[in-house]
PDB file of N, CA and C in Angstrom:
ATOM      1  N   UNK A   1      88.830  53.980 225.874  1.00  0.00           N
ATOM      2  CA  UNK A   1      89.066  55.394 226.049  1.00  0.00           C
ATOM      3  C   UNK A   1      90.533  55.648 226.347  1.00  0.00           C
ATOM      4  N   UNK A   2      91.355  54.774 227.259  1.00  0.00           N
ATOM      5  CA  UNK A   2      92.726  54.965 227.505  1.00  0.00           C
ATOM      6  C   UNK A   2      93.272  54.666 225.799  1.00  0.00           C
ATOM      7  N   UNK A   3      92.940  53.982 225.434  1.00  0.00           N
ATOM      8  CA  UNK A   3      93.526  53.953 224.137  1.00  0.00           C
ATOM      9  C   UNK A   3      93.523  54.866 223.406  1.00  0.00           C
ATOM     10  N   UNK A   4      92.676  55.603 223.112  1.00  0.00           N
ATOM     11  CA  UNK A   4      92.384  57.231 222.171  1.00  0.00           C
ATOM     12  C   UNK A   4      92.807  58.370 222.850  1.00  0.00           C
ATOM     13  N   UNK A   5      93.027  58.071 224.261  1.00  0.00           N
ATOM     14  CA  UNK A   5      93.901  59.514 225.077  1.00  0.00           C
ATOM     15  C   UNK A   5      95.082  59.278 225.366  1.00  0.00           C
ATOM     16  N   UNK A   6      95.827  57.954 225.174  1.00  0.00           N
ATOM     17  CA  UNK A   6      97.110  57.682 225.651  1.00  0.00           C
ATOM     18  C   UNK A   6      97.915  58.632 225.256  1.00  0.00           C
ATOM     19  N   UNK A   7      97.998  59.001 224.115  1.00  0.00           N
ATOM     20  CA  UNK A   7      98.695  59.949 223.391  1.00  0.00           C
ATOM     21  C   UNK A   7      98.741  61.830 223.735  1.00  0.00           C
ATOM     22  N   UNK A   8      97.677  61.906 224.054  1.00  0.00           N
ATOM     23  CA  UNK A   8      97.144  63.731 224.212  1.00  0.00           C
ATOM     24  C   UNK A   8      98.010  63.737 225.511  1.00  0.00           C
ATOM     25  N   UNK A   9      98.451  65.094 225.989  1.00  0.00           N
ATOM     26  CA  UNK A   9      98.853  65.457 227.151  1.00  0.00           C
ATOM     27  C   UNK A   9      98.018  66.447 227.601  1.00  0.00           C
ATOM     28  N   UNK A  10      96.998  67.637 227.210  1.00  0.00           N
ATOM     29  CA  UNK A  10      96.289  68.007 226.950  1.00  0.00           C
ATOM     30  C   UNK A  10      94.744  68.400 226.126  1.00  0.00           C
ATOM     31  N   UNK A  11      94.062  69.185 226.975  1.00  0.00           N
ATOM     32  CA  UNK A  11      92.769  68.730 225.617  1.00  0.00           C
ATOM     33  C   UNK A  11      93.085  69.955 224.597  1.00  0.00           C
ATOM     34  N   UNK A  12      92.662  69.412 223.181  1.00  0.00           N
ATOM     35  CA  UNK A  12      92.331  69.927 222.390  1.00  0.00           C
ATOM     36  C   UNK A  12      91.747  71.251 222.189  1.00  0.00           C
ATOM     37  N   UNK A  13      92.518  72.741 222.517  1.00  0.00           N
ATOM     38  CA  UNK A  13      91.605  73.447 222.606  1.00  0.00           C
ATOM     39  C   UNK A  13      90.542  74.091 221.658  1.00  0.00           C
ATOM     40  N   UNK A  14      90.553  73.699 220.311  1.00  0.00           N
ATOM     41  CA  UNK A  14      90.549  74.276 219.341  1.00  0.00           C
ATOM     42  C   UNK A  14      88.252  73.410 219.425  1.00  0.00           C
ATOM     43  N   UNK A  15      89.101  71.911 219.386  1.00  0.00           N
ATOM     44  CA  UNK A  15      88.050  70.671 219.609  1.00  0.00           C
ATOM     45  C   UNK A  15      87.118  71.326 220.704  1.00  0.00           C
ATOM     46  N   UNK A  16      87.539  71.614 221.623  1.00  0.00           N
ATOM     47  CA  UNK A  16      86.603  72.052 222.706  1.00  0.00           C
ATOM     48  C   UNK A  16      85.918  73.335 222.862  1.00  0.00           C
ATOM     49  N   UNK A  17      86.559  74.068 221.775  1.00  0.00           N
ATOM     50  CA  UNK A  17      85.585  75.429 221.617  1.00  0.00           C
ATOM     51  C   UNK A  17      84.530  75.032 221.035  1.00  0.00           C
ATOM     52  N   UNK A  18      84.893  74.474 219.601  1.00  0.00           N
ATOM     53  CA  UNK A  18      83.812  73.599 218.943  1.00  0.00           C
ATOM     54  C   UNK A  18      82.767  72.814 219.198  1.00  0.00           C
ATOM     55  N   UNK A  19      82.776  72.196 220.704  1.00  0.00           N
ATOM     56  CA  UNK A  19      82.130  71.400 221.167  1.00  0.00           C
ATOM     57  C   UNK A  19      81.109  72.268 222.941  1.00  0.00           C
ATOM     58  N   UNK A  20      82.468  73.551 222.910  1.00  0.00           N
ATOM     59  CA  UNK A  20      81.394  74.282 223.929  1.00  0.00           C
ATOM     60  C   UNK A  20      80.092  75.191 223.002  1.00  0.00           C
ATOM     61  N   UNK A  21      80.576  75.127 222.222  1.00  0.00           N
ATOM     62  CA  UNK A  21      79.896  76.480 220.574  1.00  0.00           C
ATOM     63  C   UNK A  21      78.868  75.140 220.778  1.00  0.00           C
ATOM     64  N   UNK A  22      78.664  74.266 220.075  1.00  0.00           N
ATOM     65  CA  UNK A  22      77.372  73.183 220.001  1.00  0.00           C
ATOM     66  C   UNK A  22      76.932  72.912 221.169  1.00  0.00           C
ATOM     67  N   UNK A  23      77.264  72.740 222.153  1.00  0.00           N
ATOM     68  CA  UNK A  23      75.975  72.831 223.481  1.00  0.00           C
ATOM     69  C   UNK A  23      75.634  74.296 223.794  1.00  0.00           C
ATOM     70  N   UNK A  24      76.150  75.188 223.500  1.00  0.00           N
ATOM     71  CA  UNK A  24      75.970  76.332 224.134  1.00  0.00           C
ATOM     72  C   UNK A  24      76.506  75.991 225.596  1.00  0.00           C
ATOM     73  N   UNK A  25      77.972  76.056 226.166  1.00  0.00           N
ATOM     74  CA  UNK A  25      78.535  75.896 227.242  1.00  0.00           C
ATOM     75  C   UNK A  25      77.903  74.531 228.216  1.00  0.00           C
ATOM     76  N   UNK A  26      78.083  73.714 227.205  1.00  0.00           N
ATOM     77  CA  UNK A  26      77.137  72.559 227.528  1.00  0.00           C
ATOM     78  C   UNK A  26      75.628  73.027 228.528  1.00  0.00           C
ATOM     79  N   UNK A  27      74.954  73.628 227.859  1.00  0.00           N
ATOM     80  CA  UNK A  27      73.690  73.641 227.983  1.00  0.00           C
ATOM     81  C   UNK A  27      72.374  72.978 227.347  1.00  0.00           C
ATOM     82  N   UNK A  28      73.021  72.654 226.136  1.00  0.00           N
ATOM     83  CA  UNK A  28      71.937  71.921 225.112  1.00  0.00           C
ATOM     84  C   UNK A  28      73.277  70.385 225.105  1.00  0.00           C
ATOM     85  N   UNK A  29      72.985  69.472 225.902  1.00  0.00           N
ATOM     86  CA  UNK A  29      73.895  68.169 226.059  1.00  0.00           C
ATOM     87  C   UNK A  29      72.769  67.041 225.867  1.00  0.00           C
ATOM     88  N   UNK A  30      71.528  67.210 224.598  1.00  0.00           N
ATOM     89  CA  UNK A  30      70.468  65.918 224.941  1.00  0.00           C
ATOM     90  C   UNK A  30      71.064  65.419 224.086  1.00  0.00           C
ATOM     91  N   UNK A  31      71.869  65.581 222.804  1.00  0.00           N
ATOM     92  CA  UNK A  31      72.825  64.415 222.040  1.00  0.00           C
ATOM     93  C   UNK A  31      73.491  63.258 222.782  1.00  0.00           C
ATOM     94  N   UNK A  32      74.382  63.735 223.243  1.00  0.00           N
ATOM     95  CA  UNK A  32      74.876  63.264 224.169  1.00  0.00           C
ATOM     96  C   UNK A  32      74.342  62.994 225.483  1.00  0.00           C
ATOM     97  N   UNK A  33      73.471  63.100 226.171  1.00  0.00           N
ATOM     98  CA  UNK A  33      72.006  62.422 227.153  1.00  0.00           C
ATOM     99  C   UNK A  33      72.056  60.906 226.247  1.00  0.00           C
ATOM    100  N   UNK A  34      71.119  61.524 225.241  1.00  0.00           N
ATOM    101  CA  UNK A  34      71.054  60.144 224.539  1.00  0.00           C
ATOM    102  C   UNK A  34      71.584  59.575 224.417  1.00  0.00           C
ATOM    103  N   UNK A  35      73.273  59.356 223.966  1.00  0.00           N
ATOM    104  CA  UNK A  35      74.270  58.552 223.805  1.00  0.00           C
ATOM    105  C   UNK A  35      74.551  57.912 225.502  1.00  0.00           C
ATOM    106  N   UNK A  36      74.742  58.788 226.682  1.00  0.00           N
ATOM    107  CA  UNK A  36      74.731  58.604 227.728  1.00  0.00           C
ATOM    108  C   UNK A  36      73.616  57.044 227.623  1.00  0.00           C
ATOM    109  N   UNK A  37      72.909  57.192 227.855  1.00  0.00           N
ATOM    110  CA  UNK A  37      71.012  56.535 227.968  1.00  0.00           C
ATOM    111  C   UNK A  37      71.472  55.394 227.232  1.00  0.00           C
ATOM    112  N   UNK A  38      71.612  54.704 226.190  1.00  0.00           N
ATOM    113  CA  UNK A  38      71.975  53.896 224.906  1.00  0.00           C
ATOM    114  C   UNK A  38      73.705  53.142 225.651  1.00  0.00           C
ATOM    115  N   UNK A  39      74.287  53.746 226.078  1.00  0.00           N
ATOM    116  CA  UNK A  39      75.433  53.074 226.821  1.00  0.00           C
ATOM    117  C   UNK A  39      74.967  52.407 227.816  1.00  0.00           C
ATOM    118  N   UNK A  40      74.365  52.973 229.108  1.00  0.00           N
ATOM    119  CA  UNK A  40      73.853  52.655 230.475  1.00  0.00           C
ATOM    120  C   UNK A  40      72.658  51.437 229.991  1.00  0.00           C
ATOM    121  N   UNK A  41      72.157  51.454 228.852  1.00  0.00           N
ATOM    122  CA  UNK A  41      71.070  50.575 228.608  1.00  0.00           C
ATOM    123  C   UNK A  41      71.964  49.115 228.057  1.00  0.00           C
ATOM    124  N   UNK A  42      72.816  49.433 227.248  1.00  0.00           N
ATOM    125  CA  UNK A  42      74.007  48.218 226.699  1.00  0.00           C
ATOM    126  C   UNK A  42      74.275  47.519 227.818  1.00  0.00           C
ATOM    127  N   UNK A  43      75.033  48.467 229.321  1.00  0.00           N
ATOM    128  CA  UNK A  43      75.189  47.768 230.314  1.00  0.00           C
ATOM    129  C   UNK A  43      74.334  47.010 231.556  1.00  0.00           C
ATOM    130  N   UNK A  44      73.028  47.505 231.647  1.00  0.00           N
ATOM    131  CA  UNK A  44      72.040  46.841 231.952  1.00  0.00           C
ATOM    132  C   UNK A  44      71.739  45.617 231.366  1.00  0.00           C
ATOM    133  N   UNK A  45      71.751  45.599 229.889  1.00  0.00           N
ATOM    134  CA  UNK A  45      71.124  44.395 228.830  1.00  0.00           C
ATOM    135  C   UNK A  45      73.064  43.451 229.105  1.00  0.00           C
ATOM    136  N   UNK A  46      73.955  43.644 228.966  1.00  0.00           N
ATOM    137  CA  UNK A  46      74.512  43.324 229.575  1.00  0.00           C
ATOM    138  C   UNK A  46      74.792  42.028 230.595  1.00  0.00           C
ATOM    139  N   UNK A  47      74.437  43.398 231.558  1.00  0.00           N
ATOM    140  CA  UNK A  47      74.362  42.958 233.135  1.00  0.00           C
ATOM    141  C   UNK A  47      73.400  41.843 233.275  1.00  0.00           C
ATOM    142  N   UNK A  48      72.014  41.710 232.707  1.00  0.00           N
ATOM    143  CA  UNK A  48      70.945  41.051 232.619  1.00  0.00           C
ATOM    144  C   UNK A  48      71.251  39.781 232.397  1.00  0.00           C
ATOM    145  N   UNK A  49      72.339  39.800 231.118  1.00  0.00           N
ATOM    146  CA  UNK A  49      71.993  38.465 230.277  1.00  0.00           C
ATOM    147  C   UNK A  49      73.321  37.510 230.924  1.00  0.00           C
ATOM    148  N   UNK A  50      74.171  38.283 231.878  1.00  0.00           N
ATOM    149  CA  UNK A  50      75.402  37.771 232.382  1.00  0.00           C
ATOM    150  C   UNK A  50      74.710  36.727 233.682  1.00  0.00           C
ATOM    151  N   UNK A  51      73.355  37.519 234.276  1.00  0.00           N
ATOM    152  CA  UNK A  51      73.139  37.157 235.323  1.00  0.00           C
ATOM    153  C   UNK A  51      71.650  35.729 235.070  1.00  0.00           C
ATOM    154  N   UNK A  52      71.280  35.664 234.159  1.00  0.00           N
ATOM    155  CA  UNK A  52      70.892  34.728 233.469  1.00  0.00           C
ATOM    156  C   UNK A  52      72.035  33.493 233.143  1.00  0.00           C
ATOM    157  N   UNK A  53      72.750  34.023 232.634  1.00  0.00           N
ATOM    158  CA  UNK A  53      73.405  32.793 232.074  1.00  0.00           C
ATOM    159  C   UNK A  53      74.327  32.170 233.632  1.00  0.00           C
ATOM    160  N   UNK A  54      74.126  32.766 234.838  1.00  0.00           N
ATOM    161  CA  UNK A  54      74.503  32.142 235.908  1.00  0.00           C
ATOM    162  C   UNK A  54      73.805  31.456 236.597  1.00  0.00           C
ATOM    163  N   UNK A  55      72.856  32.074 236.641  1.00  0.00           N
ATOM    164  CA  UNK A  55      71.719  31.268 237.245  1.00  0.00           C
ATOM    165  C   UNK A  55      71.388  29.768 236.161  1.00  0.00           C
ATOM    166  N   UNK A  56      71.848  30.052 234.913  1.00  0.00           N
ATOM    167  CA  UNK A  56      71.226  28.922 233.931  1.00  0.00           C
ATOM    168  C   UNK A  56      72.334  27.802 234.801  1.00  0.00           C
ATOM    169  N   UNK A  57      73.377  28.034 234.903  1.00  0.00           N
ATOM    170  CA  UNK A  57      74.626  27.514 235.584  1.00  0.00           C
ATOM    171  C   UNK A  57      74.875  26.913 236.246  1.00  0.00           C
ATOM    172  N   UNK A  58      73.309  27.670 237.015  1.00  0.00           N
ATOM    173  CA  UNK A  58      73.379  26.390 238.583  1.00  0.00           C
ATOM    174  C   UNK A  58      73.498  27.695 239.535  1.00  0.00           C
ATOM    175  N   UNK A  59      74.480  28.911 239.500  1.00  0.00           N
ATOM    176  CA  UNK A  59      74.485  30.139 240.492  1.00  0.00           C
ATOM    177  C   UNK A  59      73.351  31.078 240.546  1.00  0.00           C
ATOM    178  N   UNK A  60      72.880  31.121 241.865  1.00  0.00           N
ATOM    179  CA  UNK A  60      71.413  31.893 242.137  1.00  0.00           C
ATOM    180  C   UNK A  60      71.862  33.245 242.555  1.00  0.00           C
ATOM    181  N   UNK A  61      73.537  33.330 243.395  1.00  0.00           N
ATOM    182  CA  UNK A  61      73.732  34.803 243.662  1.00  0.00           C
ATOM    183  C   UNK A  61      73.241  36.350 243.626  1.00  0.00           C
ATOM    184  N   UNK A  62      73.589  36.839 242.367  1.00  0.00           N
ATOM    185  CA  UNK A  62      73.076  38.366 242.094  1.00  0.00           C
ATOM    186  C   UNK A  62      71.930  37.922 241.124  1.00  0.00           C
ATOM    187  N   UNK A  63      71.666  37.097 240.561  1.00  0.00           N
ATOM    188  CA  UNK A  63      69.929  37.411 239.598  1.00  0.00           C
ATOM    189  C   UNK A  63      68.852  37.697 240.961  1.00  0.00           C
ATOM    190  N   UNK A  64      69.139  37.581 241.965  1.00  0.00           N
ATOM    191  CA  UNK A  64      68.001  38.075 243.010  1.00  0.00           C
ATOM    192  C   UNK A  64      68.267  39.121 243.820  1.00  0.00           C
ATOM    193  N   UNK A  65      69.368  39.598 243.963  1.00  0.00           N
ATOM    194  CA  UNK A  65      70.306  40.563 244.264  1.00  0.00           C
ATOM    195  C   UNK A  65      69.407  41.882 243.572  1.00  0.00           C
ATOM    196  N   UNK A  66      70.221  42.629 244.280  1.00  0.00           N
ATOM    197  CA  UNK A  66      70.194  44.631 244.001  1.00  0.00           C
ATOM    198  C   UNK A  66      70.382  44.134 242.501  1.00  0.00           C
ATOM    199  N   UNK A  67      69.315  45.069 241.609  1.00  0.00           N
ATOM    200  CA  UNK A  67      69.207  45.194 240.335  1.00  0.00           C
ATOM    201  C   UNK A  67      69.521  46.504 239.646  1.00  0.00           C
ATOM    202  N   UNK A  68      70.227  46.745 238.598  1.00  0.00           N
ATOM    203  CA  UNK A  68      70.834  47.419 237.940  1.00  0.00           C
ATOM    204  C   UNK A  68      69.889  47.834 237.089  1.00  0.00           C
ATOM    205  N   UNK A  69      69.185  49.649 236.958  1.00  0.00           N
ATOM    206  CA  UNK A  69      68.001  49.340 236.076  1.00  0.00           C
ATOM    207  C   UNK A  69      68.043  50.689 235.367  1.00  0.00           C
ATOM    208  N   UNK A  70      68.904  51.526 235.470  1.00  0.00           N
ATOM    209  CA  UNK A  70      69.022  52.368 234.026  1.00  0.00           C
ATOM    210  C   UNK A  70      69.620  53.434 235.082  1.00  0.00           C
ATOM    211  N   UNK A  71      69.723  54.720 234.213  1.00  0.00           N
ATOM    212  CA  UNK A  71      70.415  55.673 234.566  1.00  0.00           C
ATOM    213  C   UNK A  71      70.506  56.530 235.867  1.00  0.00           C
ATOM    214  N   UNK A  72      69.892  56.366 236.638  1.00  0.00           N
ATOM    215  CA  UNK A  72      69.609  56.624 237.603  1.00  0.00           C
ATOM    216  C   UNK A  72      70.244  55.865 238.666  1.00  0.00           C
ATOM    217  N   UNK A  73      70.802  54.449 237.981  1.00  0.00           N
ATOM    218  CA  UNK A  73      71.774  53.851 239.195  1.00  0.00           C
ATOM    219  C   UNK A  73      73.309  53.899 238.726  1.00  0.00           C
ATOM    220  N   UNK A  74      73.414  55.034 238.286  1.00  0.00           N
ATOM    221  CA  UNK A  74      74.975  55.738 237.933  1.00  0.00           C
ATOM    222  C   UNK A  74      75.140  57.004 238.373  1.00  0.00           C
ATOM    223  N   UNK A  75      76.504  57.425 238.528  1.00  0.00           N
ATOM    224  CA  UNK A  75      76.902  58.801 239.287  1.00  0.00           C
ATOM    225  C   UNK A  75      78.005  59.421 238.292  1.00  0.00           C
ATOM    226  N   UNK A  76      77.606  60.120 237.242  1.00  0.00           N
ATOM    227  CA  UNK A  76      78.373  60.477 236.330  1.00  0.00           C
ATOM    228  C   UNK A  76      79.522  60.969 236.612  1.00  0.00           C
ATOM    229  N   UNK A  77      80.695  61.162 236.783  1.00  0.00           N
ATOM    230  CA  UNK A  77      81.729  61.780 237.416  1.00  0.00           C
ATOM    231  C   UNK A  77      82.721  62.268 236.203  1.00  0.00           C
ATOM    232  N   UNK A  78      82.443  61.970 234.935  1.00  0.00           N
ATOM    233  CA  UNK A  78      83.230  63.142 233.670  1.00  0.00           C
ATOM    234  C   UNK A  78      82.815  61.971 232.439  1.00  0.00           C
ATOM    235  N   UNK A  79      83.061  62.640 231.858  1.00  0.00           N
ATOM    236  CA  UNK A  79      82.634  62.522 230.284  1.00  0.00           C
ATOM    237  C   UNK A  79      83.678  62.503 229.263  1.00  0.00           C
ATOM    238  N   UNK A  80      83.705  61.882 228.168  1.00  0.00           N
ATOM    239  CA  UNK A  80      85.249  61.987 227.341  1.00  0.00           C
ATOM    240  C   UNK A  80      84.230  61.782 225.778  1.00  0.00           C
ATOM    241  N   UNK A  81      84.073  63.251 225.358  1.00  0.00           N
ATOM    242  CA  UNK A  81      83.558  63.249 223.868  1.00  0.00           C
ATOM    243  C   UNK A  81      84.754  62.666 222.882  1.00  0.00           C
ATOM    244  N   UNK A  82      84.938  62.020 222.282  1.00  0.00           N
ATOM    245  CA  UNK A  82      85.458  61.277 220.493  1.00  0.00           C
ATOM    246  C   UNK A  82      84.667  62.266 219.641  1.00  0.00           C
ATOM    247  N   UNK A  83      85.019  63.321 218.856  1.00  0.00           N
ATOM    248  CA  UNK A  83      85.147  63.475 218.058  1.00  0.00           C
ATOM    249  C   UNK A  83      86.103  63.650 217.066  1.00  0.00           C
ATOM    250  N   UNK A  84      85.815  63.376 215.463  1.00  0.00           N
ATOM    251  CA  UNK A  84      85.998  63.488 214.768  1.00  0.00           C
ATOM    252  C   UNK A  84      86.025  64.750 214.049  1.00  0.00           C
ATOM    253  N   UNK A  85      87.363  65.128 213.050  1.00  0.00           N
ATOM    254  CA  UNK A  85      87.347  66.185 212.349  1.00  0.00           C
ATOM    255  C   UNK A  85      86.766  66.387 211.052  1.00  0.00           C
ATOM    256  N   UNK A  86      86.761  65.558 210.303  1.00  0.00           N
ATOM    257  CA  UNK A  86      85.806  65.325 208.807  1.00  0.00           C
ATOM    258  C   UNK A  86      85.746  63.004 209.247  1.00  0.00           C
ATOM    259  N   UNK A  87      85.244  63.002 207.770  1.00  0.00           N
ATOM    260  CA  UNK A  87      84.642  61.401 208.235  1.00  0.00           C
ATOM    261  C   UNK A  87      86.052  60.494 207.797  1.00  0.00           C
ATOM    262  N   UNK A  88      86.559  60.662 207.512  1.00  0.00           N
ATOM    263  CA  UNK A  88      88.160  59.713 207.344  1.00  0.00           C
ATOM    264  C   UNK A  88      88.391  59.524 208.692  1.00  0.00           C
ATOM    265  N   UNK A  89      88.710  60.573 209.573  1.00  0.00           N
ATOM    266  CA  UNK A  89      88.857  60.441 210.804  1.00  0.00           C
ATOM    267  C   UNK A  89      88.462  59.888 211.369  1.00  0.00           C
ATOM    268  N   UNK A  90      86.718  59.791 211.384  1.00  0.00           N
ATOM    269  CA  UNK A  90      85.877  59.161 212.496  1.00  0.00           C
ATOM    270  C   UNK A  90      86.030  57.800 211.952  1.00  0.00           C
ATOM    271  N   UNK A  91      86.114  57.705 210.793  1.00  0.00           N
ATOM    272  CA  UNK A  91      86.486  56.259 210.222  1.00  0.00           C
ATOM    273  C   UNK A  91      87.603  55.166 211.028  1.00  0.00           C
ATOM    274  N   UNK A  92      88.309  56.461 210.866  1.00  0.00           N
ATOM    275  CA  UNK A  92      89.601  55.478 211.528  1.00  0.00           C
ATOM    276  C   UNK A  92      89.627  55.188 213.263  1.00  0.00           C
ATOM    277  N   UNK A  93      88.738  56.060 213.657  1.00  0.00           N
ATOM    278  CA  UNK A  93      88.215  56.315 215.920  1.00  0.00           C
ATOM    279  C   UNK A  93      87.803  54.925 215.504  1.00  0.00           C
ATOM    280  N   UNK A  94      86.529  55.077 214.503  1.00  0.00           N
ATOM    281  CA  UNK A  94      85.642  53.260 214.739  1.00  0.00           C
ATOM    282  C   UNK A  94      86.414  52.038 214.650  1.00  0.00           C
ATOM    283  N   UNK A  95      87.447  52.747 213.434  1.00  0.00           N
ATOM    284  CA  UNK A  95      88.261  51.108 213.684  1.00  0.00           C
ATOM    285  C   UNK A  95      89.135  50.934 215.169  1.00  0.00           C
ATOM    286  N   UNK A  96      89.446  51.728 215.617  1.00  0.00           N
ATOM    287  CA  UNK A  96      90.110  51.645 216.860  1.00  0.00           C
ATOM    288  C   UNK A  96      89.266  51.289 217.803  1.00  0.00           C
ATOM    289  N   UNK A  97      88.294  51.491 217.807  1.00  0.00           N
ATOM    290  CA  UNK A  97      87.373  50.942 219.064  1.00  0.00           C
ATOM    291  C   UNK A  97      86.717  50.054 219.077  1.00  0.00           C
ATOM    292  N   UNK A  98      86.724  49.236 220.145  1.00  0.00           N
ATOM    293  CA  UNK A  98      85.778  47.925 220.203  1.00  0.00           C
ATOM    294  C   UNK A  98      84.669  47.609 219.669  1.00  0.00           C
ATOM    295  N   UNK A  99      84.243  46.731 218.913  1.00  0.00           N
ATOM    296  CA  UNK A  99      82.883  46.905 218.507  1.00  0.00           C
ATOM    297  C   UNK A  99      81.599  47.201 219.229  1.00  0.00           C
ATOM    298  N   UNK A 100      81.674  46.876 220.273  1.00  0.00           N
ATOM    299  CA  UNK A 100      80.878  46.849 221.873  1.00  0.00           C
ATOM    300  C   UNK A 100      80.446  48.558 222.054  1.00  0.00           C
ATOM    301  N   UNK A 101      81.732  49.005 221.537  1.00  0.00           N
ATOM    302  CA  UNK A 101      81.661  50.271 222.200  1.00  0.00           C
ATOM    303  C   UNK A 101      81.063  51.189 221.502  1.00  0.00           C
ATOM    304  N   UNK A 102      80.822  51.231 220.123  1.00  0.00           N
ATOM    305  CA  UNK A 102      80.638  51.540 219.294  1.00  0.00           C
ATOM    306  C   UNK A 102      78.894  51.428 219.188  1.00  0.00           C
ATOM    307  N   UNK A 103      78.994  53.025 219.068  1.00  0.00           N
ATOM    308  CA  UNK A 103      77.223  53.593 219.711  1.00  0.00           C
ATOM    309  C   UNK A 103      76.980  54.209 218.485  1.00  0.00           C
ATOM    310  N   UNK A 104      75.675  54.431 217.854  1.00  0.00           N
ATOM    311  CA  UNK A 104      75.028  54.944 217.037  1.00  0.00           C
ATOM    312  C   UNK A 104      74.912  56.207 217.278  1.00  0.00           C
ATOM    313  N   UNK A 105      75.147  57.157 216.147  1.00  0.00           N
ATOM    314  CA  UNK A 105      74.725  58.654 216.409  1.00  0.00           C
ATOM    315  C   UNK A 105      73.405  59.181 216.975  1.00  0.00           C
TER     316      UNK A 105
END
């Protein structure tokens, strides 16, 4: 994300009308819920398989530890929509971003 905002000094106002117009003043945000949900689940599955492969290791630490188990053990504190203006664009966001990061519509 620092990588795709390094550049802006401001947001986009033009982008963000556009994007308050499709939630309705972010009121309709289950697109993005979902995308939310599908991230937090990456980092759980994640978190899971990190704490497996420690314990495989020989380390018993956090696999018995406080468990990390979906959205509800996060505190959202802001949001940073990527969009794209036509698909060349979004073409070129995907190549810039990690493959990891890179979430399904």
């Amino acid at each position: 994300m620092r990588l795709l905002c390094k550049p802006m000094t401001k947001p986009d106002v033009k982008l963000c009308s556009a994007f308050n117009k499709e939630t309705r003043d972010g009121l309709r945000m289950g697109k993005y819920s979902e995308l939310l949900g599908k991230a937090i689940e990456s980092i759980v599955t994640k978190k899971e398989e990190s704490d497996i492969d420690s314990f495989l290791d020989g380390y018993v630490g956090e696999l018995f530890e406080e468990r990390i188990t979906g959205l509800d053990d996060f505190e959202l504190i802001c949001f940073l929509v990527i969009k794209a203006a036509n698909k060349r664009e979004q073409s070129e966001l995907a190549q810039r971003l990690p493959s990891e990061s890179r979430l399904s519509k």
